[in-house]
Structures are given as structure tokens and as C-alpha cells.
N, C-alpha and C. Protein backbone atom coordinates (compact mmCIF):
# COMPACT_ATOMS: atom_id res chain seq x y z
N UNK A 1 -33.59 36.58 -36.18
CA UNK A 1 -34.84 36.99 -35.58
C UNK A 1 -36.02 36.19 -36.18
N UNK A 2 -36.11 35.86 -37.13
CA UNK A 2 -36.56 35.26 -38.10
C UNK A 2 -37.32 33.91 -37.83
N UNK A 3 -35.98 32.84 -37.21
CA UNK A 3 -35.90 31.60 -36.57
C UNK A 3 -36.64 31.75 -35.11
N UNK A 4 -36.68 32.92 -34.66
CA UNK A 4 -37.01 33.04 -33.37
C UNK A 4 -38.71 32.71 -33.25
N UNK A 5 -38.96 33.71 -34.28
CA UNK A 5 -40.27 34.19 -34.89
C UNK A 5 -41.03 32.71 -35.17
N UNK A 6 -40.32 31.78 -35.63
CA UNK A 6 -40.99 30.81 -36.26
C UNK A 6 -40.97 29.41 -35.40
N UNK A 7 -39.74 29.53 -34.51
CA UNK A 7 -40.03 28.27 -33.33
C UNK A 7 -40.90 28.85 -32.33
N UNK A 8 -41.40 29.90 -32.24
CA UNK A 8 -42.44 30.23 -31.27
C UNK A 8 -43.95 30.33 -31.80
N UNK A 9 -44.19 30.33 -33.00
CA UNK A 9 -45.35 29.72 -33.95
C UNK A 9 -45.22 28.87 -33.46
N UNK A 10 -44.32 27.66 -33.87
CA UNK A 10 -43.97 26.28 -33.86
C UNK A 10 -44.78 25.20 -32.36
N UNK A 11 -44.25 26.23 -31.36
CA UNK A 11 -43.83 26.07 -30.09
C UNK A 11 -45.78 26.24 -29.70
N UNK A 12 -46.39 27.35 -30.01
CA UNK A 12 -47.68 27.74 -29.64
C UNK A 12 -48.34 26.72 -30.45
N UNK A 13 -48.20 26.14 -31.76
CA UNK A 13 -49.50 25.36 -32.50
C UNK A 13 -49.10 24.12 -32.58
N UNK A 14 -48.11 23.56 -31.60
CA UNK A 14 -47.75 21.84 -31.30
C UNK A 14 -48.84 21.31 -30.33
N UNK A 15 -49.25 22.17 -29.40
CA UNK A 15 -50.24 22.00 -28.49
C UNK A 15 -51.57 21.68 -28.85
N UNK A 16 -51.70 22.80 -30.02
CA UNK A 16 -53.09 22.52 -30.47
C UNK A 16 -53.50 21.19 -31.16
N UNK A 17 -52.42 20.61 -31.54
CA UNK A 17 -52.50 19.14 -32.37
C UNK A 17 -53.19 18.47 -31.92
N UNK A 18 -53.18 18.72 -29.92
CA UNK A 18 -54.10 17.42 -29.70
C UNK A 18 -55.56 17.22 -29.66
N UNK A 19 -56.39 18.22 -29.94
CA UNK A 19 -57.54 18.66 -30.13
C UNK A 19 -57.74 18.46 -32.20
N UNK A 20 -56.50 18.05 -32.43
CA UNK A 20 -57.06 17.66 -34.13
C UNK A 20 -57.81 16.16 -34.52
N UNK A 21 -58.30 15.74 -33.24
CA UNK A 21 -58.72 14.38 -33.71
C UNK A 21 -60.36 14.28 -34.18
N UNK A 22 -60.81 13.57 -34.73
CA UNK A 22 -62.51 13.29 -34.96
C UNK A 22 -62.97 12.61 -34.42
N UNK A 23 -64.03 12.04 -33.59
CA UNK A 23 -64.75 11.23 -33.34
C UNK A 23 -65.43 10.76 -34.06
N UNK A 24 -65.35 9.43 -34.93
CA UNK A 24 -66.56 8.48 -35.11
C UNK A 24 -67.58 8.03 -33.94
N UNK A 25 -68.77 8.13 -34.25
CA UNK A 25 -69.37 6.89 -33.38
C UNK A 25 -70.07 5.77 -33.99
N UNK A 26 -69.66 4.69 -33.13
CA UNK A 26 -70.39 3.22 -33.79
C UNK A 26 -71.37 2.51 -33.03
N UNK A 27 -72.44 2.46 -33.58
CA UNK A 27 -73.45 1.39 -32.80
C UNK A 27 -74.08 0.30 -33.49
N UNK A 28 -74.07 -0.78 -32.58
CA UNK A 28 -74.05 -2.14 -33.08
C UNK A 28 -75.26 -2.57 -32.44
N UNK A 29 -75.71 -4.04 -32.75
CA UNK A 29 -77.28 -4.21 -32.58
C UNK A 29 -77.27 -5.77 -32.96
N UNK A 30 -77.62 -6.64 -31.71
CA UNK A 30 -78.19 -8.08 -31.90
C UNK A 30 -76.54 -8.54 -31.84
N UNK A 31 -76.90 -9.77 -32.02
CA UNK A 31 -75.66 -10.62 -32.20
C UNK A 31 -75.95 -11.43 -30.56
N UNK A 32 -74.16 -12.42 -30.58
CA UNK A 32 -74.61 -13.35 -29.25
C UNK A 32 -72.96 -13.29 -28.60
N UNK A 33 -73.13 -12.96 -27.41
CA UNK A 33 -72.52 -12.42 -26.41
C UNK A 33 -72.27 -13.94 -25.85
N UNK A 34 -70.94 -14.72 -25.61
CA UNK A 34 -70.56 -16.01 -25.50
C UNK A 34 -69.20 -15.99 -24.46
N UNK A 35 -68.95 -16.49 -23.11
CA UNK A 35 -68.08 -16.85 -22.56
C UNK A 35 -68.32 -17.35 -21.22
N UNK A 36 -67.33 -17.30 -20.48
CA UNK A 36 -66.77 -18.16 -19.62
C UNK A 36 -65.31 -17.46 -18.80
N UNK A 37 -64.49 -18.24 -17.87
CA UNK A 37 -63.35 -17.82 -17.06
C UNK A 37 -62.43 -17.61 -18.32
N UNK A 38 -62.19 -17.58 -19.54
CA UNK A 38 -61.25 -17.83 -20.62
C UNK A 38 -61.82 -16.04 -21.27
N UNK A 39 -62.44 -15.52 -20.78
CA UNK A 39 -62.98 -14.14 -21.19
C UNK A 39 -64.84 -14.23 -22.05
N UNK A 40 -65.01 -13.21 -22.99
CA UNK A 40 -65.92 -12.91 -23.43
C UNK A 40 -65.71 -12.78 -25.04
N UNK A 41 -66.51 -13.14 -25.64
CA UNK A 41 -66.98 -12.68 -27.57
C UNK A 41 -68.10 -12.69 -27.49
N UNK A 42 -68.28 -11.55 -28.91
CA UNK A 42 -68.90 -10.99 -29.54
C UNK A 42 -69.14 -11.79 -30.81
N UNK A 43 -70.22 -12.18 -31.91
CA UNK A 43 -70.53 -12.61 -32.82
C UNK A 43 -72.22 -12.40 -33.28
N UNK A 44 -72.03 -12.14 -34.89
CA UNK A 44 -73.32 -11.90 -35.55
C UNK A 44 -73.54 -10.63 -35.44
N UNK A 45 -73.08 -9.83 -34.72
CA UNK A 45 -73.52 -8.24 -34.69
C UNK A 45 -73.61 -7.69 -35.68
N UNK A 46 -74.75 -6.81 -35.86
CA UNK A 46 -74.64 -5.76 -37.46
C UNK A 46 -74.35 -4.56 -37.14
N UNK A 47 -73.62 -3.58 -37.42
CA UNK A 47 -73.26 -2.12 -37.18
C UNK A 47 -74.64 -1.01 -37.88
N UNK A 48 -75.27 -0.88 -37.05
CA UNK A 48 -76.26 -0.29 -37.54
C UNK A 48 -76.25 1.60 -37.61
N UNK A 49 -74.83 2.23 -36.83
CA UNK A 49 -74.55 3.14 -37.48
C UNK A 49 -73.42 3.33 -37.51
N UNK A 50 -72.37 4.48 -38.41
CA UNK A 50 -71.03 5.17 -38.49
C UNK A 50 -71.08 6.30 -38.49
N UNK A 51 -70.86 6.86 -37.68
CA UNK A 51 -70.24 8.29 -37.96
C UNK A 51 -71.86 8.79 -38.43
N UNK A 52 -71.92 9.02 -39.43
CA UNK A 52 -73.59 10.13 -39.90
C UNK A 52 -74.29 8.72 -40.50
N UNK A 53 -73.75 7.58 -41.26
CA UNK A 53 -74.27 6.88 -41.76
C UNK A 53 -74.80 6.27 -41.27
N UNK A 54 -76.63 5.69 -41.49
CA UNK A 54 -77.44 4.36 -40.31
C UNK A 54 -78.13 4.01 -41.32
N UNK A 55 -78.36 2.62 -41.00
CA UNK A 55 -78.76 1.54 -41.87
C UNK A 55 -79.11 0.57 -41.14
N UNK A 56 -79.74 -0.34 -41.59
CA UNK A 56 -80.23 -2.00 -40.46
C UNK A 56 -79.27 -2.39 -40.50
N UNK A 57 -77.74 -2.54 -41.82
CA UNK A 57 -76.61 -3.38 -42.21
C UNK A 57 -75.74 -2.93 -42.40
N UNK A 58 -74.86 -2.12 -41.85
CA UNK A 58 -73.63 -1.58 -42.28
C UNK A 58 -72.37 -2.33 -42.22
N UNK A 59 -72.73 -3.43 -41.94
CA UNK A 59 -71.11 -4.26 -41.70
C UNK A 59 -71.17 -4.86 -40.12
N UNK A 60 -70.00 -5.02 -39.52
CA UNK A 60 -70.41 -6.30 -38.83
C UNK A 60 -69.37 -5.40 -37.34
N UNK A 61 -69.60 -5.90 -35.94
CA UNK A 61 -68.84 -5.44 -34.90
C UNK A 61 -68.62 -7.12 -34.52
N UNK A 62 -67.73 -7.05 -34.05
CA UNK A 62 -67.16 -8.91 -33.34
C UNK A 62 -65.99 -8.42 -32.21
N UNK A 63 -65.72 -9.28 -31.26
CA UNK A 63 -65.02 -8.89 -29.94
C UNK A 63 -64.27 -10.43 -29.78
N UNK A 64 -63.46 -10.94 -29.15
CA UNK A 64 -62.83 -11.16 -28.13
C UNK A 64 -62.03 -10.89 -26.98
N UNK A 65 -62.20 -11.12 -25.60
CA UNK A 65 -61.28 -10.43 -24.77
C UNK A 65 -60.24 -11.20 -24.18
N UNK A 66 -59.67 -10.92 -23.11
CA UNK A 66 -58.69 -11.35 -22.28
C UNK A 66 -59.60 -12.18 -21.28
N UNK A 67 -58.83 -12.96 -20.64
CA UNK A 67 -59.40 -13.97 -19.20
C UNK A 67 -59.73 -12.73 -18.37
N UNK A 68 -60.81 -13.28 -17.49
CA UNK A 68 -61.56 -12.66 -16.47
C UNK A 68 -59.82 -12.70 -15.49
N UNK A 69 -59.40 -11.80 -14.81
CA UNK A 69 -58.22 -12.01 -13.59
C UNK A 69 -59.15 -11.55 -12.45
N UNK A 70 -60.47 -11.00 -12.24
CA UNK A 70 -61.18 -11.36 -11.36
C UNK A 70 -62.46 -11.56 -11.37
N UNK A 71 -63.44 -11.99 -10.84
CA UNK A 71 -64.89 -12.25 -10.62
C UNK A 71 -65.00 -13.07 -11.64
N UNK A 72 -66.03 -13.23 -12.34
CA UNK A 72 -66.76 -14.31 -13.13
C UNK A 72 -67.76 -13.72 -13.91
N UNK A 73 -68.18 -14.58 -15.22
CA UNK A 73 -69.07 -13.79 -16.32
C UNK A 73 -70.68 -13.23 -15.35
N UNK A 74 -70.78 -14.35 -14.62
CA UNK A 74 -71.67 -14.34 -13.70
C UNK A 74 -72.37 -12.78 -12.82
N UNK A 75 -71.28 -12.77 -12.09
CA UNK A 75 -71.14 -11.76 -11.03
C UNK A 75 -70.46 -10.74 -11.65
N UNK A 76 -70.10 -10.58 -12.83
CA UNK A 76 -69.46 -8.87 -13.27
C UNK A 76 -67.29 -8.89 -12.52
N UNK A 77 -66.77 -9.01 -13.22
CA UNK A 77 -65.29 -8.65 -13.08
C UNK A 77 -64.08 -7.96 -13.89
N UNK A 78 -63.37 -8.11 -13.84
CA UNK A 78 -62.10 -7.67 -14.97
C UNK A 78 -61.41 -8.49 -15.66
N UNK A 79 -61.13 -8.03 -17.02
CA UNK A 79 -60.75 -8.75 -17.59
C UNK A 79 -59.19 -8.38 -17.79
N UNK A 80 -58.34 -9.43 -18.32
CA UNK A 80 -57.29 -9.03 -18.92
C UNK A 80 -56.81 -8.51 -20.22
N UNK A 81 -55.71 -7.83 -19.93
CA UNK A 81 -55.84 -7.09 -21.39
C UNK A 81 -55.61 -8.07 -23.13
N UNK A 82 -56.10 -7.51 -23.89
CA UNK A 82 -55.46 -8.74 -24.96
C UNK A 82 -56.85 -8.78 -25.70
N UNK A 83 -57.27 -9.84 -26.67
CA UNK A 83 -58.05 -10.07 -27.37
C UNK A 83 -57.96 -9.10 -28.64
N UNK A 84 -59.31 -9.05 -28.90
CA UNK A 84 -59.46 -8.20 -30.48
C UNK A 84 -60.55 -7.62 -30.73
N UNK A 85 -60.91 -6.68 -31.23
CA UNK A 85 -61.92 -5.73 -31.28
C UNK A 85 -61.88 -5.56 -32.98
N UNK A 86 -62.62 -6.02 -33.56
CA UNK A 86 -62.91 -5.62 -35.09
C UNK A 86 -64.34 -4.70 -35.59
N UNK A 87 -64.54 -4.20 -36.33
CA UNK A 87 -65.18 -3.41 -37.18
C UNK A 87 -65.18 -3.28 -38.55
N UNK A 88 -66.24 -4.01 -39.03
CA UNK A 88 -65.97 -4.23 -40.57
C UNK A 88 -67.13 -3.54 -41.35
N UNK A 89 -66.87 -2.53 -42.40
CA UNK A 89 -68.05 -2.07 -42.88
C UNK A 89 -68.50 -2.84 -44.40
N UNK A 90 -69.22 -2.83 -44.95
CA UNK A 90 -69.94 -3.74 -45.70
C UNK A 90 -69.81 -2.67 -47.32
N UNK A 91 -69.57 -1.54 -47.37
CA UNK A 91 -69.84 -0.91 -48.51
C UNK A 91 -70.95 -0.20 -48.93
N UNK A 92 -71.76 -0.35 -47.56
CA UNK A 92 -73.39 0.46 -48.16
C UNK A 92 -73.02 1.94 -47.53
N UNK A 93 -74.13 2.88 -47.56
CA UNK A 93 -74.58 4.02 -47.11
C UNK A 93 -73.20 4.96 -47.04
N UNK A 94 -72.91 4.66 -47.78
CA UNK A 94 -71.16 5.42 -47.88
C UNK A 94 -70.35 4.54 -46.67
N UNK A 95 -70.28 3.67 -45.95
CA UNK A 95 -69.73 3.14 -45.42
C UNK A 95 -68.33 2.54 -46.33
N UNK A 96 -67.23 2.60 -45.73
CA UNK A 96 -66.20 2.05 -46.57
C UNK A 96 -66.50 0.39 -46.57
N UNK A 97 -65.63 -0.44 -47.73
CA UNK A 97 -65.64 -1.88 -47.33
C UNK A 97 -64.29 -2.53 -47.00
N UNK A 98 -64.36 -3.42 -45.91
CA UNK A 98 -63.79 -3.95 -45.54
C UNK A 98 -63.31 -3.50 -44.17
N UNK A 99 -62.38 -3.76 -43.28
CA UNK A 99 -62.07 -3.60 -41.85
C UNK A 99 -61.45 -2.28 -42.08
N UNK A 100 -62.67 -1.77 -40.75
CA UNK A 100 -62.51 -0.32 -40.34
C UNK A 100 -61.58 0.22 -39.79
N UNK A 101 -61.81 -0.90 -38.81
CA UNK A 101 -61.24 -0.63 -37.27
C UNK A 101 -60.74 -1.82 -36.86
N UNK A 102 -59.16 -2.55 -35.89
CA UNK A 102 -58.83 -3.34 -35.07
C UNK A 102 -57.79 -2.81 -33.95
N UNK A 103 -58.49 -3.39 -32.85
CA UNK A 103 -57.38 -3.21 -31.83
C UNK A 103 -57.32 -4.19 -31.35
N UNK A 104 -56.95 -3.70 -29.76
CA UNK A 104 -57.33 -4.87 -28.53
C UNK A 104 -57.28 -4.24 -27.37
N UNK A 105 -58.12 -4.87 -26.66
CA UNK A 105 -58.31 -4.70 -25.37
C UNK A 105 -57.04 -4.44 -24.49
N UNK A 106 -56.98 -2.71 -23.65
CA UNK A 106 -56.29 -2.81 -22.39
C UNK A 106 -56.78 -3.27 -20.87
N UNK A 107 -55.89 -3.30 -20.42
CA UNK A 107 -55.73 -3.87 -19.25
C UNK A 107 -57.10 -2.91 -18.34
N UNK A 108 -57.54 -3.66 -17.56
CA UNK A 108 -59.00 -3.13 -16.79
C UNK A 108 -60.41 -2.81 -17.53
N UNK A 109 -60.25 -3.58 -18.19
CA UNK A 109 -61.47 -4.20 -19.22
C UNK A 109 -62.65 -4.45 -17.80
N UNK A 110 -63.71 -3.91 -18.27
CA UNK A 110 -64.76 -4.22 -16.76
C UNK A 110 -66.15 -4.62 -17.67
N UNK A 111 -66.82 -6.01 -17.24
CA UNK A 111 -67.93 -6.48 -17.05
C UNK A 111 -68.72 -6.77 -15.99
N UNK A 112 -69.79 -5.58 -15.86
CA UNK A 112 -70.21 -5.19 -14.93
C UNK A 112 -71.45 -5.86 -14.45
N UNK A 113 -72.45 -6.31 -13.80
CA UNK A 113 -73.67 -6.92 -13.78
C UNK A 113 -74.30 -5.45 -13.25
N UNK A 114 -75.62 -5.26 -13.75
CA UNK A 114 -76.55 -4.07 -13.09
C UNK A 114 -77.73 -4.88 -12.67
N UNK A 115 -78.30 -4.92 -11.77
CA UNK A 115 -79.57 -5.36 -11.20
C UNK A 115 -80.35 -3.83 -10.98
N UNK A 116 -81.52 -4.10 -12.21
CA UNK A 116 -82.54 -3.31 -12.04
C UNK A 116 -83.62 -3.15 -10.69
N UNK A 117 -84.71 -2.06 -10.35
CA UNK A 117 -85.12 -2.41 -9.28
C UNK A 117 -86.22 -3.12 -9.60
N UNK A 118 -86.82 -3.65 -10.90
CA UNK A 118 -87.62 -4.71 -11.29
C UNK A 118 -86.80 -6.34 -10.73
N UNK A 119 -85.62 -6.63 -10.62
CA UNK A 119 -85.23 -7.35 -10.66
C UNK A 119 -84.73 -7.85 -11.58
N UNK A 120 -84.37 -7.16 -12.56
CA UNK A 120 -84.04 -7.85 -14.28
C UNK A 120 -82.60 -7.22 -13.89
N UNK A 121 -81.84 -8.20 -14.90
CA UNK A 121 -80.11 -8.28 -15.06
C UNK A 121 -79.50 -7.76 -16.38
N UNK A 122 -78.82 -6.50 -16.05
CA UNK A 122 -78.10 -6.06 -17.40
C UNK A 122 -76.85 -6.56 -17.11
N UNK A 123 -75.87 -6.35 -18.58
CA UNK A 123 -74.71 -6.01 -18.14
C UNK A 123 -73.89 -5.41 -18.74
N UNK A 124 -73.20 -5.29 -18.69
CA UNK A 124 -72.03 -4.07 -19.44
C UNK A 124 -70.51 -4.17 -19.53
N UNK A 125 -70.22 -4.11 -20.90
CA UNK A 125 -68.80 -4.08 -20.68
C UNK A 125 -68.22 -3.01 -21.19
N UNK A 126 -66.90 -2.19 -20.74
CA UNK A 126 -66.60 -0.78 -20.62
C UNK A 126 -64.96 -1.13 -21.19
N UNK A 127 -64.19 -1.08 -22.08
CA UNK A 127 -63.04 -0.80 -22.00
C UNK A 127 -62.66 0.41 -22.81
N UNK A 128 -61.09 0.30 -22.85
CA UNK A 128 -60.91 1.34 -23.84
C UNK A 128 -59.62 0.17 -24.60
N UNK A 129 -59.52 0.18 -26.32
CA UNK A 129 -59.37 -0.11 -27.06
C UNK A 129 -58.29 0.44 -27.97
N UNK A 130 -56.86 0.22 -27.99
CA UNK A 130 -55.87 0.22 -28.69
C UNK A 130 -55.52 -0.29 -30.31
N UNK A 131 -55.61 0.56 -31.50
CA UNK A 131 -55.15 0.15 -32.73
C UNK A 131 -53.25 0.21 -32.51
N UNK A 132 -53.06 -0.39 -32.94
CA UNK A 132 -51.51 -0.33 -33.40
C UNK A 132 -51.38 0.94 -34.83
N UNK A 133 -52.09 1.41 -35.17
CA UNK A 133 -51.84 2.67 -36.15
C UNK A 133 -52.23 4.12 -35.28
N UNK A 134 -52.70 3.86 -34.25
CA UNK A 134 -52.55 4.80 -33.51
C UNK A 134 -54.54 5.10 -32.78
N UNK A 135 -55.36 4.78 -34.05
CA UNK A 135 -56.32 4.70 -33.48
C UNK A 135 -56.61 4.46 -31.83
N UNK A 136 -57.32 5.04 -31.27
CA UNK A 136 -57.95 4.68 -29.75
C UNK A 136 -59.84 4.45 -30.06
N UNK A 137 -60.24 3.83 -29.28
CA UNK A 137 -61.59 4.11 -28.69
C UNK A 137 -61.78 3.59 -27.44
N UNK A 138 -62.90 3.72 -27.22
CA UNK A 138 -63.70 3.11 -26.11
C UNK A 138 -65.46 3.00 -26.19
N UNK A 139 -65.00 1.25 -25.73
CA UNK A 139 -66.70 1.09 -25.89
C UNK A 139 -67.59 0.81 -24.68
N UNK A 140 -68.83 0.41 -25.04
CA UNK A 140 -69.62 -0.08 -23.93
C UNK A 140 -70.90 -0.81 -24.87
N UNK A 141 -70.62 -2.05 -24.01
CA UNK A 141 -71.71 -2.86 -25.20
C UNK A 141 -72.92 -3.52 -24.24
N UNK A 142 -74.00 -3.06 -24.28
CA UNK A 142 -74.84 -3.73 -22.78
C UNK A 142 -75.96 -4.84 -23.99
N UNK A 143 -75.85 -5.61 -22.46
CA UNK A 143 -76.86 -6.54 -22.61
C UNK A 143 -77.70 -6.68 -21.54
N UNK A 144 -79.34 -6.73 -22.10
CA UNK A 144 -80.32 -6.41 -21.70
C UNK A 144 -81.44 -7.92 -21.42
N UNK A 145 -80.99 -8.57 -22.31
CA UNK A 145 -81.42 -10.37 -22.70
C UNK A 145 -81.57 -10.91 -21.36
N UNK A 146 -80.92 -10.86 -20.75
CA UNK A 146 -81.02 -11.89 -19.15
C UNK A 146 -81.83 -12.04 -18.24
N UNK A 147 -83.20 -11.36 -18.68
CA UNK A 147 -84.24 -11.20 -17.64
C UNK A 147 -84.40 -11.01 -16.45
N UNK A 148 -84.45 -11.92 -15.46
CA UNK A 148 -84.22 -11.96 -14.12
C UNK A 148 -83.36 -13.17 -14.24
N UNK A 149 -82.82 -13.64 -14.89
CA UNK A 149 -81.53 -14.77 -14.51
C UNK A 149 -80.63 -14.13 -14.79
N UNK A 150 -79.11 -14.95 -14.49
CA UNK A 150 -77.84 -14.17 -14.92
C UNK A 150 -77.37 -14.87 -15.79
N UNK A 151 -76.72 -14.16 -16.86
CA UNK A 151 -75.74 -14.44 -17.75
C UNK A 151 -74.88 -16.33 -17.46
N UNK A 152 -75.30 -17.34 -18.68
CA UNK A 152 -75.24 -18.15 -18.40
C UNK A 152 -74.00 -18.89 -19.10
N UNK A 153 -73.47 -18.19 -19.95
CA UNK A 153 -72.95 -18.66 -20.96
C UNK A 153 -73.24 -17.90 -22.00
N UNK A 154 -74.16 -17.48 -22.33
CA UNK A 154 -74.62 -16.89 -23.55
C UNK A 154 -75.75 -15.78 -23.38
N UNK A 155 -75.63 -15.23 -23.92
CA UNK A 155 -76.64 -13.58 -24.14
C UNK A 155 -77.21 -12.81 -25.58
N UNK A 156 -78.34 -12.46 -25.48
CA UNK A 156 -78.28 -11.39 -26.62
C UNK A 156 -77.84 -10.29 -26.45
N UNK A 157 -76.92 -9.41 -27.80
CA UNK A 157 -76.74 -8.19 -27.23
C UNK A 157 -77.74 -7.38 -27.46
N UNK A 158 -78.36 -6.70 -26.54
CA UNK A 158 -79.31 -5.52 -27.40
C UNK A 158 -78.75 -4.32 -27.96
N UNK A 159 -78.00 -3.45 -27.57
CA UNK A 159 -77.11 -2.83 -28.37
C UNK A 159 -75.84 -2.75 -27.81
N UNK A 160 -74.86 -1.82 -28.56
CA UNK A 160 -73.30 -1.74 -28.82
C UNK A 160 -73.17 -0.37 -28.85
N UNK A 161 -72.70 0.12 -28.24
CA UNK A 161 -71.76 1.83 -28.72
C UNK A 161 -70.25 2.41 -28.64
N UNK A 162 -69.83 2.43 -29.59
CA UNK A 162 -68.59 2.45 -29.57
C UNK A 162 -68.02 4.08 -30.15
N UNK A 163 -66.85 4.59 -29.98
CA UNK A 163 -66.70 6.06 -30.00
C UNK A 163 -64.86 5.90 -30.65
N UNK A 164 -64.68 6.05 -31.64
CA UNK A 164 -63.16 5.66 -31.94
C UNK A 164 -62.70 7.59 -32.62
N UNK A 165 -61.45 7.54 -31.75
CA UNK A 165 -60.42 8.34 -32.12
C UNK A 165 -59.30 8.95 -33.28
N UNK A 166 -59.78 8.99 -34.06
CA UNK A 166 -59.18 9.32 -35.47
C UNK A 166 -58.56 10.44 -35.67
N UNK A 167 -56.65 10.59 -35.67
CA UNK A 167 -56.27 11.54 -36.38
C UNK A 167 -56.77 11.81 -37.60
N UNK A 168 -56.76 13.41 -37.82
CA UNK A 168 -56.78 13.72 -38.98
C UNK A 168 -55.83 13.60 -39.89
N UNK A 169 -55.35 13.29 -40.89
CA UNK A 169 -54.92 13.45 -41.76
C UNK A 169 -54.28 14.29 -42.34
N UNK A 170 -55.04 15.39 -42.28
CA UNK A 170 -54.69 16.51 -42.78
C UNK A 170 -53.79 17.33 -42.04
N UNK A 171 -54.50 17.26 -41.12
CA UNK A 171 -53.86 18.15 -39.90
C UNK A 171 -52.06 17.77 -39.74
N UNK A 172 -52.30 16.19 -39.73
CA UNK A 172 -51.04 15.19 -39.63
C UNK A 172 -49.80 16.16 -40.84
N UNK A 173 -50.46 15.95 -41.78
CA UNK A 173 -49.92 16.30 -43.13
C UNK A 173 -49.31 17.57 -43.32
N UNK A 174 -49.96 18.72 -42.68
CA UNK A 174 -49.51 19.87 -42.12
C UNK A 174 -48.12 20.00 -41.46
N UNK A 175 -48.27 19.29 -40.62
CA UNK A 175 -47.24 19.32 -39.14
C UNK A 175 -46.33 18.97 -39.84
N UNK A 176 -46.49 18.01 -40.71
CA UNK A 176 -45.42 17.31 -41.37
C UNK A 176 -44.41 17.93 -42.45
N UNK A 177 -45.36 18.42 -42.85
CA UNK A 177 -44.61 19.65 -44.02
C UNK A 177 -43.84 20.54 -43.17
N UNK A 178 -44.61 21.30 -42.11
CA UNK A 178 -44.43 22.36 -41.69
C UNK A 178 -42.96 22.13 -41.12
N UNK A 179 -42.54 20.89 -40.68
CA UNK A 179 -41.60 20.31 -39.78
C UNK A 179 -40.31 20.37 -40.62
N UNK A 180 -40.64 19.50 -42.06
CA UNK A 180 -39.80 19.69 -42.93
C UNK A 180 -39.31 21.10 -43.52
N UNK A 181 -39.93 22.08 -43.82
CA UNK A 181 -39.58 23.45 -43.66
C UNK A 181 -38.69 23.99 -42.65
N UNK A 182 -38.78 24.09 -41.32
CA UNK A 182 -38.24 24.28 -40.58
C UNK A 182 -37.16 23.68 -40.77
N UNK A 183 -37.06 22.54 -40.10
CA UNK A 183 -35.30 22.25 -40.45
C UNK A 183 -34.80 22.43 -41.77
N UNK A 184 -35.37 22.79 -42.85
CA UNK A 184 -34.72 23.17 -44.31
C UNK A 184 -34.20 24.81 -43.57
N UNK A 185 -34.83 25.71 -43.00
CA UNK A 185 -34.62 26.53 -42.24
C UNK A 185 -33.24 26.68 -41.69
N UNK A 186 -33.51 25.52 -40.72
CA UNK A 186 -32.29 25.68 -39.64
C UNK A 186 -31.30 24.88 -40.40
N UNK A 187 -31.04 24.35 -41.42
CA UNK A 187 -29.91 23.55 -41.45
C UNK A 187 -29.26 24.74 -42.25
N UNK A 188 -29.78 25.67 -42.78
CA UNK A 188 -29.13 26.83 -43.93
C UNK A 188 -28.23 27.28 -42.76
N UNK A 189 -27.02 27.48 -44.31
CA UNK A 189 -25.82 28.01 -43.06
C UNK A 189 -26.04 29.33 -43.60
N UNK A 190 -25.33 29.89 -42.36
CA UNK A 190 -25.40 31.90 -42.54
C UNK A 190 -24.45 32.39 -44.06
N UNK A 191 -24.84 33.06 -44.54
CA UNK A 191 -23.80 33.56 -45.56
C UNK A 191 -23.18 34.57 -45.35
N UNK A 192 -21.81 34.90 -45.56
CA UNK A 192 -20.59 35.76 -45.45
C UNK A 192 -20.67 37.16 -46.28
């Protein structure tokens, strides 16, 4: 009865795991926005906040993506999946040092052109962002620089915002124990 009792705990608080994650948020500021049909980068950016921490300098945001598979830097299209997404914090304001964050870009990566009704040209790029440790985010980094021309090759960024997905730890650590218990549980044989 016992076992019953405890795979139905088990069974009710596996669900809740997925609501154990944190949100960081990251915003980035300046730097120069550089490409062509071969995709888009990011360079010079400063991370001007983490999570609670803001500063002029927190460390650095940098991008490469995948080839445009449609439209042009020009006219706003999609990109392919691939490239690299880094996040490096510098060691100030409680910021950790060294690389935060890396992924890469999935597939339907979108750079968008916005035409204001002044006539001025933003643009925007929207993906969502894969770590191989399990991390996720998704960003959106606009640029505001283009005045009434379009994106020529090169841009300033005016800002960056980025939102990354972080298991807890703890929570992780829990499940984990808790898991190991259980089968210490079930592997006990009945006694005579």
C-alpha cells in the first residue's frame, strides 16, 4: 500500500517540474549588426543588464546566424538554423565571469524590416535559441540606426533583449534523489 501511496506522489509532482524553471533576462546595447545572403552578426555589444544586475558593462552579447533561405538582409526574411549565440559576463555587479550562455540558432530565425509611419526603418530579429546543456531562450534584438534607408550591410544596434530558460538546480537535485529512493524502494524484496 505503501508503494502505491508513493508512485502517486511521484505521479502528481512530475508535472509540476515543468514550471521549476527561472527566467533570466538580458539586455544588450550598441554594438554593429553586419551581414549579407551568408546570414547576420552581432559584434561590440555590452550587456547592460542580467537578471537584477545593470550596469553600462556587464560583459559582452555577440551572434552569428544561419544563411538567409529566404528574402534578403534588405527586405526582412528567414534564416537558417545554425550559428551561435554567446553571452559573456565580465565579473562586475555580481555578474559571473566568463561565458554565460551558448547556443544556436533554430530553424525559422526571422529578420523582419518595420517601416515606421515617419518613414524610418527598424528591424528585428526574433528567434528562439538552443544550449546543448539544456538551456533555451529567445531573443529579439532591434535596430533602430537605419533612418529612412535600409539596412546596407551594416547597422547600429540600439538595443538587445534576450529572456533565457534556466533549470533549477535544486529542484533538478530533488527529483533526483527522490528517484533514487524510490527504486531503493522498489528493488527491496518482500520478506518471509
Amino acid at each position: 500500500m505503501r508503494r502505491v501511496v508513493l508512485l502517486a506522489v511521484l505521479a502528481l509532482a512530475l508535472p509540476m517540474l515543468t514550471w521549476a524553471d527561472s527566467q533570466i533576462g538580458v539586455t544588450n546595447k550598441g554594438g554593429t549588426i553586419t551581414g549579407n545572403s551568408s546570414g547576420l552578426s552581432l559584434s561590440g555589444s555590452a550587456m547592460i543588464a542580467y537578471g537584477s544586475a545593470v550596469g553600462s558593462n556587464l560583459g559582452s552579447v555577440s551572434f552569428t546566424t544561419g544563411a538567409f533561405v529566404s528574402g534578403d538582409p534588405q527586405n526582412g526574411g528567414v534564416l537558417a538554423a545554425g550559428g551561435t549565440f554567446t553571452i559573456t559576463g565580465n565579473g562586475t555587479n555580481g555578474v559571473p565571469n566568463g561565458v554565460l550562455f551558448t547556443g544556436t540558432f533554430d530553424a525559422g530565425t526571422k529578420w523582419t524590416l518595420v517601416t515606421l509611419s515617419n518613414g524610418t526603418h527598424n528591424y528585428r530579429l526574433e528567434a528562439t535559441i538552443t544550449s546543448s546543456n539544456g538551456v533555451g531562450g529567445t531573443t529579439v534584438q532591434l535596430t533602430v540606426n537605419t533612418g529612412k534607408g535600409f539596412f546596407n550591410g551594416s547597422a547600429n544596434l540600439e538595443s538587445g533583449d534576450t529572456s533565457l530558460t534556466v533549470p533549477e538546480p535544486g529542484t533538478l537535485g530533488l527529483l533526483g534523489t527522490g528517484l533514487v529512493g524510490l527504486a531503493g524502494l522498489l528493488r527491496r524484496k518482500p520478506r518471509n
